[in-house]
Protein backbone atom coordinates (compact mmCIF):
# COMPACT_ATOMS: atom_id res chain seq x y z
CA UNK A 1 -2.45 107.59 80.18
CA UNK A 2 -4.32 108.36 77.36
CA UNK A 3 -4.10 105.81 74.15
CA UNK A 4 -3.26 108.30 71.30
CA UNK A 5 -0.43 108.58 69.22
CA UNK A 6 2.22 110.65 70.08
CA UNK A 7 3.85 113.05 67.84
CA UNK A 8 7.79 112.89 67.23
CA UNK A 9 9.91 113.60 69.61
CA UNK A 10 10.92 116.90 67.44
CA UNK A 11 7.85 118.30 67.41
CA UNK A 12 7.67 118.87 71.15
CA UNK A 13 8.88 122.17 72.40
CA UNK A 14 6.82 122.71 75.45
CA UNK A 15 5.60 120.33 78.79
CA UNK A 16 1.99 121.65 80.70
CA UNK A 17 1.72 120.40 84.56
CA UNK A 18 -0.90 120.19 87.03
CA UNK A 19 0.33 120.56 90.44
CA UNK A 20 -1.74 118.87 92.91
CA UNK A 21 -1.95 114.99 92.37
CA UNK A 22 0.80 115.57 89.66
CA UNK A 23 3.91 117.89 91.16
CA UNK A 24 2.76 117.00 94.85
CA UNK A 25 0.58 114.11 96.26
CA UNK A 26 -3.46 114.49 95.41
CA UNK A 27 -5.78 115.95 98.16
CA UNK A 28 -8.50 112.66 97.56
CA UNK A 29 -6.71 110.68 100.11
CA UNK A 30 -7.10 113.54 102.58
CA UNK A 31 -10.94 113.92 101.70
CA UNK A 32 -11.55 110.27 101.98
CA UNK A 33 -9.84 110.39 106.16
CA UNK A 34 -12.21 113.13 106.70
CA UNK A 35 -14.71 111.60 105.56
CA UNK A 36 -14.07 108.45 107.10
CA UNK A 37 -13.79 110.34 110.46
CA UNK A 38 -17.07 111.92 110.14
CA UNK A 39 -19.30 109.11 108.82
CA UNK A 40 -19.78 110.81 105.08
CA UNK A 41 -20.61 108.95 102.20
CA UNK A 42 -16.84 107.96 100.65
CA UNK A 43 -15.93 110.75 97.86
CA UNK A 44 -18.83 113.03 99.32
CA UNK A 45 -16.82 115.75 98.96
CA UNK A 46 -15.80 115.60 95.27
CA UNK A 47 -19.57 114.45 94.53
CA UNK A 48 -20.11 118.42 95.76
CA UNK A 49 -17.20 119.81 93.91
CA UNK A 50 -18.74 117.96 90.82
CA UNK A 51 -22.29 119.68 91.20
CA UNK A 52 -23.12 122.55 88.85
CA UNK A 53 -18.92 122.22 88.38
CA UNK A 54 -18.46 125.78 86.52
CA UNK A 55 -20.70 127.73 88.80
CA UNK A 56 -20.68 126.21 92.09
CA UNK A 57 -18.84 127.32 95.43
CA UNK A 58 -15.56 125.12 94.27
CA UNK A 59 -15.26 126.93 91.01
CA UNK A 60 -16.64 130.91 92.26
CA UNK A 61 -13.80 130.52 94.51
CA UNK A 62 -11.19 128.96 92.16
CA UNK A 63 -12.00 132.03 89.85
CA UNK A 64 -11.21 134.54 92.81
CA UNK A 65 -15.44 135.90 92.93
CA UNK A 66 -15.68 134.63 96.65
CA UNK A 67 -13.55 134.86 99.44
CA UNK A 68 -12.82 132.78 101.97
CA UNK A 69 -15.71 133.76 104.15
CA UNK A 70 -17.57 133.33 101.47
CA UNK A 71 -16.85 130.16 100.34
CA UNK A 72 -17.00 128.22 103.59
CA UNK A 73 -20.55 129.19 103.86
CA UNK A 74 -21.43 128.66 100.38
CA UNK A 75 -19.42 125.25 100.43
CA UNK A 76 -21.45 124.39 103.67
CA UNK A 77 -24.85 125.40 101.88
CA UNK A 78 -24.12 123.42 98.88
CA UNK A 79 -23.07 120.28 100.74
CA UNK A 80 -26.01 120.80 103.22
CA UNK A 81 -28.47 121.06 100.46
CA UNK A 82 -26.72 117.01 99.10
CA UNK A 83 -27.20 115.80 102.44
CA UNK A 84 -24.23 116.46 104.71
CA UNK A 85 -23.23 120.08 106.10
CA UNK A 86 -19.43 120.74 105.77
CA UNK A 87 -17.68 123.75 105.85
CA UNK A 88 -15.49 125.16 103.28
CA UNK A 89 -12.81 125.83 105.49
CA UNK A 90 -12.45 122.25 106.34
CA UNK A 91 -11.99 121.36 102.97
CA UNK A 92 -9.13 124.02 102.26
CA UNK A 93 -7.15 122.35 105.01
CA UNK A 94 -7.10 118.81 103.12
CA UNK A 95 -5.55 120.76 100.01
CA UNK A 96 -1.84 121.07 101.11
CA UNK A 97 0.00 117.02 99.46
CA UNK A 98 3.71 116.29 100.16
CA UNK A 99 5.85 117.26 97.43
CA UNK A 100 7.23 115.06 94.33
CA UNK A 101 10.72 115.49 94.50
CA UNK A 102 11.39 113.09 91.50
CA UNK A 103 8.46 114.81 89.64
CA UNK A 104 10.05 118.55 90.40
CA UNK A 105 13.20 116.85 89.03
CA UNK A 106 12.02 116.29 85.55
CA UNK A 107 10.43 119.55 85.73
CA UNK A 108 13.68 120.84 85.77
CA UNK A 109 15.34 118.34 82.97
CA UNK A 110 12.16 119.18 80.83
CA UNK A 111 14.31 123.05 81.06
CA UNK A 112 17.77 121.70 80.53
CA UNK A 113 16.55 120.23 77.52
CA UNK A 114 15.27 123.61 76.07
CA UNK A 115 11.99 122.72 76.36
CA UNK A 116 9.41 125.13 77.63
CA UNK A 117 8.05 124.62 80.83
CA UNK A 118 4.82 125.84 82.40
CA UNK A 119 2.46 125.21 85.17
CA UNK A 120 -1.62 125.41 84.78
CA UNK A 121 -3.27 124.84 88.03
CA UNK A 122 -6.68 125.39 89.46
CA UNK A 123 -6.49 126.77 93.05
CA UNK A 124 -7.97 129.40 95.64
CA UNK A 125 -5.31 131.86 96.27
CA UNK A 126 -1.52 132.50 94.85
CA UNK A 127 0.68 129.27 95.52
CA UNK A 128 3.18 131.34 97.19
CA UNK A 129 0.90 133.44 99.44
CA UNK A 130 -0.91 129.98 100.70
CA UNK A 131 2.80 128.24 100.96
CA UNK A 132 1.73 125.49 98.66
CA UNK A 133 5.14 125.75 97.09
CA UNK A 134 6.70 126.08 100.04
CA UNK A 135 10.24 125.07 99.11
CA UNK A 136 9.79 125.07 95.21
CA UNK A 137 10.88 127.84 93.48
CA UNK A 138 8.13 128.43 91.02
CA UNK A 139 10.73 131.03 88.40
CA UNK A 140 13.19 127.82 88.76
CA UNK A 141 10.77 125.50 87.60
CA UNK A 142 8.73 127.41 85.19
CA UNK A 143 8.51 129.84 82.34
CA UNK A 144 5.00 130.47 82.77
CA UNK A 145 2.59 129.83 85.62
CA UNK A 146 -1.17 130.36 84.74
CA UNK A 147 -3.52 130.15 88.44
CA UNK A 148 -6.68 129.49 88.63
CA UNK A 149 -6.93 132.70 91.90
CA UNK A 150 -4.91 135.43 89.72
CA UNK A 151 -6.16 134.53 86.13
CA UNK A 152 -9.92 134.48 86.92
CA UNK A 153 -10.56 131.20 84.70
CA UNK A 154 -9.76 127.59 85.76
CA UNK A 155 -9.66 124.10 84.05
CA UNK A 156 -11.79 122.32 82.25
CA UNK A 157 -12.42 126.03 80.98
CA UNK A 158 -11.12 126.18 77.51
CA UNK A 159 -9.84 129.85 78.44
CA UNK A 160 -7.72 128.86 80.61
CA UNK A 161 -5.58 126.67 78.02
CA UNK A 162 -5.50 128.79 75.34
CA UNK A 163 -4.30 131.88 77.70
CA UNK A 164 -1.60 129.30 78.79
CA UNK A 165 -0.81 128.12 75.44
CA UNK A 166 -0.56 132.44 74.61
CA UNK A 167 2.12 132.86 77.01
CA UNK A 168 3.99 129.81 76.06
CA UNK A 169 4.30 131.08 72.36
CA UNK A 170 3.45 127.46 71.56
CA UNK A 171 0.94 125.69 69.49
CA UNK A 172 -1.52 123.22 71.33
CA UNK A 173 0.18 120.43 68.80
CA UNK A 174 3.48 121.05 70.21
CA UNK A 175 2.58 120.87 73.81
CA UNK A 176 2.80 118.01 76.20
CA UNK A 177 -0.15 118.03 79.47
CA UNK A 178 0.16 116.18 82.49
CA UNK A 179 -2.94 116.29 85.01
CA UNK A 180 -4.53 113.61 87.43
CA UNK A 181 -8.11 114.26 86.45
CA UNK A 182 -9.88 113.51 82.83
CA UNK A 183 -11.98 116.06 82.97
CA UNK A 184 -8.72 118.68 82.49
CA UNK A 185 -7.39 116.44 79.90
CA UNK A 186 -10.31 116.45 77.44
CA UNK A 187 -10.02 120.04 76.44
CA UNK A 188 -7.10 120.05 76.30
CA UNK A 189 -6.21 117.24 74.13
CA UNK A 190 -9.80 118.80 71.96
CA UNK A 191 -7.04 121.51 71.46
CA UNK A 192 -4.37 119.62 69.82
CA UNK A 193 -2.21 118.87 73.18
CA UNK A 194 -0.70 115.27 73.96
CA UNK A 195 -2.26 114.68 77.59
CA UNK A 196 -0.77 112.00 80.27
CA UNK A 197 -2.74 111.04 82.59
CA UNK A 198 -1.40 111.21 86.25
CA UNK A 199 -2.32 108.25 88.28
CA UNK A 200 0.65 106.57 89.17
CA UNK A 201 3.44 109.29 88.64
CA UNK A 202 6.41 107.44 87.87
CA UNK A 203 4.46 105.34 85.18
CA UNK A 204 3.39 109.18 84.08
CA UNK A 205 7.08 110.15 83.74
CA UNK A 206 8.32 107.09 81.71
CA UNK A 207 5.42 107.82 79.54
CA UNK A 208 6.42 111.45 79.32
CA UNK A 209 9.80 110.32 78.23
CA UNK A 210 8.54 107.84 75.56
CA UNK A 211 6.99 111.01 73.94
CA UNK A 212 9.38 113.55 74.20
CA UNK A 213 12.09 110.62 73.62
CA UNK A 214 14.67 112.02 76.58
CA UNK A 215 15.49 110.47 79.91
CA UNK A 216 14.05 112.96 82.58
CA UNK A 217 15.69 111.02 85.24
């Protein structure tokens, strides 16, 4: 959680989500039994995903400019040149977490309560097409979903928040983020936005209801 103040509960019209590590459980713990299986280094993995982070194979193929074939080898050549070969299509099976029912559920309150509701995620191909959502409705959840694969810009990019922030018909100010990782916050709290940091979720949500001042639960 981040230490800023928050604005009054009035003010807020709109909640931003993440959906891996925030909506479901976070791919890490995945990375860190593979690694553990094949003798890596412990966080190997993200310390390739954090090399040259806007133009490397993680983020070509987050913006849709590879495809898959394309990023496993590039993934393998990037991690290969660090030290350790691994494919690209091993790490796109450790994506798919388990689901946050309780998290989904305030998704939904967030709605009752006339709020505006929208989802910004960085991935590497349509939720529904790669049954990430499998069982979620995104239309039930959400007014707007921005993607990483159909929008062609991800997080930390400031693009990507302001074209979610467009088709919210919202103000940064009057906008509440939720995301696992810092480095997605930043910009977007640069913008205006009150960010939450998601490590432990349910301390997340009671934090998101201090600010918007509503029990989600």
């Amino acid at each position: 959680m981040n230490s800023e103040q928050h604005p009054e509960p009035t003010k807020v019209k709109g909640t931003l989500w993440d959906f891996g590590g925030v909506l479901s459980s976070s791919p890490f713990d995945a990375f860190a039994r593979y690694e553990a299986e094949r003798g890596l280094p412990h966080g190997f993995i993200r310390s390739v995903n954090a090399t040259d982070p806007h133009t490397n194979a993680w983020a070509r193929f987050e913006r849709a400019e590879l495809d898959l074939a394309g990023f496993d080898r590039a993934f393998a050549e990037e991690s290969h040149a660090l030290g350790h070969r691994v494919p690209g299509g091993d790490v796109l099976e450790l994506l798919a977490g388990d689901l946050r029912p309780w998290m989904l559920d305030a998704v939904r309150a967030c709605r009752r309560h006339g709020l505006v509701t929208a989802l910004l995620t960085n991935n590497v191909a349509p939720m529904q097409e790669r049954g990430w959502s499998e069982g979620v409705q995104l239309d039930e959840l959400f007014d707007v979903v921005v993607e990483s694969a159909t929008a062609g810009v991800r997080k930390p990019e400031r693009e990507a928040y302001e074209l979610v922030l467009e088709r919210m018909g919202l103000p940064a100010e009057e906008v509440v983020f939720l995301d696992d990782l810092g480095i997605n916050l930043k910009p977007a709290r640069e913008l205006g936005m009150t960010t939450i940091k998601v490590d432990d979720p349910d301390v997340a949500l009671a934090e998101l209801e201090r600010v918007l001042g509503i029990s989600l639960r």
